[in-house]
C-alpha atoms as a PDB file:
ATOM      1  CA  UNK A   1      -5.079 -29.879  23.494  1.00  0.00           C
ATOM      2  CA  UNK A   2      -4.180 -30.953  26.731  1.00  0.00           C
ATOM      3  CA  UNK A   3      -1.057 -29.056  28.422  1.00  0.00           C
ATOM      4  CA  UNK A   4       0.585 -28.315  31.885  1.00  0.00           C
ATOM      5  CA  UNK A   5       1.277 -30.155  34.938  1.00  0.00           C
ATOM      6  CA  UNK A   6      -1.733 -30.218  37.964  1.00  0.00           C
ATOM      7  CA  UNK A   7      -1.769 -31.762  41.612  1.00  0.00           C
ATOM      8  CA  UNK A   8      -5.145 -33.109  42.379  1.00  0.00           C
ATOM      9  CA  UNK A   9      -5.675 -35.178  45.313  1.00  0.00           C
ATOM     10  CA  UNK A  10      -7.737 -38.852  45.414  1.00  0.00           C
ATOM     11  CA  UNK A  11     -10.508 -38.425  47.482  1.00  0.00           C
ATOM     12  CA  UNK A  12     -11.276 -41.416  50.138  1.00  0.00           C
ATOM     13  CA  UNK A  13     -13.518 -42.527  47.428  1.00  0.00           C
ATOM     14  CA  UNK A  14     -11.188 -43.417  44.691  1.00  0.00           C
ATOM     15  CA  UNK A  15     -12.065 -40.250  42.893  1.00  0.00           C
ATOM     16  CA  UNK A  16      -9.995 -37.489  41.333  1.00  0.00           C
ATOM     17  CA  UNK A  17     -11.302 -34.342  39.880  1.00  0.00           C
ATOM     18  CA  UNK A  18      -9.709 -33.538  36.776  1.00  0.00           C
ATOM     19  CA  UNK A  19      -8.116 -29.927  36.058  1.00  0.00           C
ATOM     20  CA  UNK A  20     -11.297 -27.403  34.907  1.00  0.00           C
ATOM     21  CA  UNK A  21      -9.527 -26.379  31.734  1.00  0.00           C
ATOM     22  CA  UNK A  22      -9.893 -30.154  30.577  1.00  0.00           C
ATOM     23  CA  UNK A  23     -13.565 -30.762  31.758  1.00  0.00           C
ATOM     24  CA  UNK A  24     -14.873 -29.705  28.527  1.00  0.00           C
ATOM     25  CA  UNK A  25     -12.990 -31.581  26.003  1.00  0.00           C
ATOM     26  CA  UNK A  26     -13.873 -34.104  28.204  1.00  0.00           C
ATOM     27  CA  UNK A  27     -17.166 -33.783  28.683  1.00  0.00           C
ATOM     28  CA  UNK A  28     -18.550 -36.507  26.026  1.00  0.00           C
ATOM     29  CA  UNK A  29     -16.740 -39.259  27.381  1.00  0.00           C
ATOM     30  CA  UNK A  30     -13.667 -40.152  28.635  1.00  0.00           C
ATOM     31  CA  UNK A  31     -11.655 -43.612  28.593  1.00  0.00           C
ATOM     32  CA  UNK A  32      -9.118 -44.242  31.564  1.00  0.00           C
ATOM     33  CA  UNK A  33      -6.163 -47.072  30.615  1.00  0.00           C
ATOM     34  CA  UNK A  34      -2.713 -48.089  31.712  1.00  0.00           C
ATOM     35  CA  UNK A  35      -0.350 -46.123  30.581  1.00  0.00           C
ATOM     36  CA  UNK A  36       3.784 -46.021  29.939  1.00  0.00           C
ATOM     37  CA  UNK A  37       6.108 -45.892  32.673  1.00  0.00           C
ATOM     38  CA  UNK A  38       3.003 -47.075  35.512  1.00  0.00           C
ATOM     39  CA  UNK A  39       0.867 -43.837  35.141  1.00  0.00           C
ATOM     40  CA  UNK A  40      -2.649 -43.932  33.641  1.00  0.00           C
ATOM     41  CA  UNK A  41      -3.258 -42.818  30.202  1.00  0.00           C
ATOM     42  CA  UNK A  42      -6.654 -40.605  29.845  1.00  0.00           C
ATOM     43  CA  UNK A  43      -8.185 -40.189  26.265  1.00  0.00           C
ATOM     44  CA  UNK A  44     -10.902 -38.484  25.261  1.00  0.00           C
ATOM     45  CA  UNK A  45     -13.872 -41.286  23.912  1.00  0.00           C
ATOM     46  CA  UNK A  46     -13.256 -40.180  20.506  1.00  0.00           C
ATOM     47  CA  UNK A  47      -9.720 -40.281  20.468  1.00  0.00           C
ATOM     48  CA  UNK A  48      -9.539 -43.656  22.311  1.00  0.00           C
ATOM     49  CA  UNK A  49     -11.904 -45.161  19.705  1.00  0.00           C
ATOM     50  CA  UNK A  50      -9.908 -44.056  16.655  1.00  0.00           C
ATOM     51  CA  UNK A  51      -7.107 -45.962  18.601  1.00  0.00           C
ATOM     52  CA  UNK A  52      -8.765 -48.653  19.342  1.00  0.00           C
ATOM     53  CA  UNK A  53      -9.670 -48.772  15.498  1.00  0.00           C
ATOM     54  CA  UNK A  54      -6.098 -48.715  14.360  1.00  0.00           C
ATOM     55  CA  UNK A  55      -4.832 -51.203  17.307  1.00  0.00           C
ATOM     56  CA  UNK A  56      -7.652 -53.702  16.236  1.00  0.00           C
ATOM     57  CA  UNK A  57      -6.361 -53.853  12.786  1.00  0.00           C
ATOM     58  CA  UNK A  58      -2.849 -55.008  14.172  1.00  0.00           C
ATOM     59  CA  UNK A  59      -2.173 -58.226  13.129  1.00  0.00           C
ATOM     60  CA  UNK A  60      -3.569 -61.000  14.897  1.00  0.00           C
ATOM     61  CA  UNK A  61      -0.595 -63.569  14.105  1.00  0.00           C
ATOM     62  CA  UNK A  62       1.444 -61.370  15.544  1.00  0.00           C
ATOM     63  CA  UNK A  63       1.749 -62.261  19.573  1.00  0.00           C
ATOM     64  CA  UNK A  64       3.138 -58.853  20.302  1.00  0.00           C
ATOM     65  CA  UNK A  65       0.067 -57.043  18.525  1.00  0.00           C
ATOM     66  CA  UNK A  66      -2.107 -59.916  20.406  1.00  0.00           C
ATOM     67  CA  UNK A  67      -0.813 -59.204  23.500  1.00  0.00           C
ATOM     68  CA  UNK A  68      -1.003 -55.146  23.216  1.00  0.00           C
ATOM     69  CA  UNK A  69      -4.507 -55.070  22.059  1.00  0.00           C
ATOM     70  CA  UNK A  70      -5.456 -57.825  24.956  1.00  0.00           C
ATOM     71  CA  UNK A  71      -4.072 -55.736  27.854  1.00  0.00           C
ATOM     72  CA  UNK A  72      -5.163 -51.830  25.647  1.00  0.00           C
ATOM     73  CA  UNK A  73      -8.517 -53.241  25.937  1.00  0.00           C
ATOM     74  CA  UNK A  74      -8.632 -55.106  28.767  1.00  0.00           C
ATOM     75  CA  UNK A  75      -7.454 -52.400  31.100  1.00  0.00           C
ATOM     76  CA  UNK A  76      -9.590 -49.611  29.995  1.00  0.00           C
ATOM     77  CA  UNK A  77     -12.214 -47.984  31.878  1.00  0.00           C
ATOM     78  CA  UNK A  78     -15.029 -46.238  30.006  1.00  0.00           C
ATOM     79  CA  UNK A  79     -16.805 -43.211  31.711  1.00  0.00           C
ATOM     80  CA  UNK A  80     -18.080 -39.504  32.060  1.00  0.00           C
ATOM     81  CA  UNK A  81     -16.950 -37.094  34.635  1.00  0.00           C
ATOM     82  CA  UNK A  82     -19.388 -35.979  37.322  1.00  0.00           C
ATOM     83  CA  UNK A  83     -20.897 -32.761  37.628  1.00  0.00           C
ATOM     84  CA  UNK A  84     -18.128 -31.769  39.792  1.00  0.00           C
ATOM     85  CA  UNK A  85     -15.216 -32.725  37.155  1.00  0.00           C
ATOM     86  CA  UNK A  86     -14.143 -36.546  39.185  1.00  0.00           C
ATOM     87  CA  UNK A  87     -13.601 -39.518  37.636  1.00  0.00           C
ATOM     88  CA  UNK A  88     -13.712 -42.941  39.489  1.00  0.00           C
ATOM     89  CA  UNK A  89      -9.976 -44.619  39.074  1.00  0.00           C
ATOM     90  CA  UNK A  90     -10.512 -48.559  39.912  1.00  0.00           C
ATOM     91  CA  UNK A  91      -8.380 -50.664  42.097  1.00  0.00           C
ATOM     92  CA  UNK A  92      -6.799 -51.875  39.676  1.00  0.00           C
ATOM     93  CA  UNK A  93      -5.616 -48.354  38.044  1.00  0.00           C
ATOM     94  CA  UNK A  94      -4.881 -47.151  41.169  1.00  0.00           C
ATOM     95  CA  UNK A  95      -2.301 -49.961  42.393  1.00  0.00           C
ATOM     96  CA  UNK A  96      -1.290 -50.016  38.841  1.00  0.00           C
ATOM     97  CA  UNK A  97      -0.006 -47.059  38.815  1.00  0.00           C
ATOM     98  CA  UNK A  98       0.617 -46.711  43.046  1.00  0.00           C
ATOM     99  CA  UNK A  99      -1.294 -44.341  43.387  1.00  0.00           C
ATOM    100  CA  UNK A 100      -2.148 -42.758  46.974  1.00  0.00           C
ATOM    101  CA  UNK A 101      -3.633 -39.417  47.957  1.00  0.00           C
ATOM    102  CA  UNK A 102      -1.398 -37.003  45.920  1.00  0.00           C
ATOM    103  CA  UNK A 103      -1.473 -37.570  41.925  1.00  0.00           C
ATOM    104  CA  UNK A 104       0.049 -35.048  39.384  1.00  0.00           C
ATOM    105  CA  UNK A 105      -2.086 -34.743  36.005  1.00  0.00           C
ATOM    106  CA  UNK A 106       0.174 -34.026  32.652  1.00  0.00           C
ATOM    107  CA  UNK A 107      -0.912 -32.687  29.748  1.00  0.00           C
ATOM    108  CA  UNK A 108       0.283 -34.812  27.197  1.00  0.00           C
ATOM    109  CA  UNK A 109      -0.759 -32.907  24.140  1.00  0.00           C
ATOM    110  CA  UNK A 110      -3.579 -35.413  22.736  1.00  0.00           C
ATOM    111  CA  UNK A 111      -4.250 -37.346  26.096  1.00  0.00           C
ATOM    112  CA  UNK A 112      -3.767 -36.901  30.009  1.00  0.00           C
ATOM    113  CA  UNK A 113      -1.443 -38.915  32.293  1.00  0.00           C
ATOM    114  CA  UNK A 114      -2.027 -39.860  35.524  1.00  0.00           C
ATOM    115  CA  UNK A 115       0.549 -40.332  38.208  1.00  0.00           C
ATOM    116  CA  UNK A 116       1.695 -40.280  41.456  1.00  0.00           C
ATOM    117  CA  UNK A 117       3.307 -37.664  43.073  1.00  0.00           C
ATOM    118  CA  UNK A 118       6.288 -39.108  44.612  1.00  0.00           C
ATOM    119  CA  UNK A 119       6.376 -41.320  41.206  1.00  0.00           C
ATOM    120  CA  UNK A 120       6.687 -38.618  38.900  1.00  0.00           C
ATOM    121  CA  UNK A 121       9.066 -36.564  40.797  1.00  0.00           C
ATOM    122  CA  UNK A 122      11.548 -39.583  40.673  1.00  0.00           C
ATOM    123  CA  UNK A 123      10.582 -39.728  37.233  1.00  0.00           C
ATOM    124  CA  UNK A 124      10.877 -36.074  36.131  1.00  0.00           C
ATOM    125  CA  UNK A 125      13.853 -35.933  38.264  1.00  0.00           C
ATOM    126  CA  UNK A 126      15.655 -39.119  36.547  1.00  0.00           C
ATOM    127  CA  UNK A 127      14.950 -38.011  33.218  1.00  0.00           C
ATOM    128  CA  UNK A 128      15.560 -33.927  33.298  1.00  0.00           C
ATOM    129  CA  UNK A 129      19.091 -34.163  31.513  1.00  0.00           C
ATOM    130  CA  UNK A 130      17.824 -36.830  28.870  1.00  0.00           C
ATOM    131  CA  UNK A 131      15.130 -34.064  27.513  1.00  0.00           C
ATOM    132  CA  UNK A 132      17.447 -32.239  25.478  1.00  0.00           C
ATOM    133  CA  UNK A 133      18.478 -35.528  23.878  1.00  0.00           C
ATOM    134  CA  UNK A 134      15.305 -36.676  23.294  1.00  0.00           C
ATOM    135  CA  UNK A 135      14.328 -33.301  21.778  1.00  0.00           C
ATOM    136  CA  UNK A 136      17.181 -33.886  19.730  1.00  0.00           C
ATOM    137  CA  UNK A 137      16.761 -37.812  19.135  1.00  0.00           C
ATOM    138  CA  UNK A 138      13.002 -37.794  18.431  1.00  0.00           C
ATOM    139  CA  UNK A 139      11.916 -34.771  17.295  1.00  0.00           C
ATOM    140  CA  UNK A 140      14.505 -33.772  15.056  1.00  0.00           C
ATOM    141  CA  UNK A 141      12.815 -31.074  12.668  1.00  0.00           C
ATOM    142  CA  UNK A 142       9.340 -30.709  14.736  1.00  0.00           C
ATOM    143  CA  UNK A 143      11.202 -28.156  17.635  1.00  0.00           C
END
């Protein structure tokens, strides 16, 4: 399970070195996509293959499933950490999500988000009072 809130930095590289306590759920494989909201979605390769399974069984006729499943698997990015716990974040992911040298890392239960650090603050910041009502709105029974 993936939890808490971590401020790794991108090295000049393009490289980001996930939080320890991750590293071993990790370890077999790891795929890096676009995510909600401009931050990068992490999965675990198991996890993002189950997915994957389910979004490919969308139907086809359907341009909204087409176009989901087009830009899911277009945008992911397949790899293993390094010895030393980095991943490689493209271009692409990077000005995707605007990403510069400080990045926050959220647990997000079953997968990891990627952002940037002035990005989520705005975001954390503009949505702080609408927590309680999503609690409330979403997860009515589960908390």
């Amino acid at each position: 399970m993936f939890l808490g809130t971590y401020a790794p930095r991108l090295d000049d590289k393009g490289r980001l070195t996930l939080p320890a306590k991750f590293r071993e759920a990790l370890a077999g494989g790891l795929v890096v996509t676009k995510g909600p909201d401009r931050s990068l979605a992490v999965y675990p390769r198991d996890h993002f293959a189950e997915l994957a399974r389910k979004a490919a069984a969308a139907s086809r006729s359907n341009p909204q499933a087409r176009a989901f499943v087009r830009n899911f698997a277009a945008g992911a990015d397949e790899q293993r950490p390094d010895a030393q716990g980095r991943v490689v974040l493209s271009t692409d992911h990077r000005r995707y999500a605007g990403l510069r040298r400080d990045c926050v890392v959220n647990g997000a239960i079953d997968f990891l988000e990627i952002w940037d650090a002035e990005a989520w603050q705005r975001y954390a910041e503009e949505n702080e009072e609408g927590y309680v009502q999503a609690q409330d709105a979403s997860l009515d029974g589960i908390l």
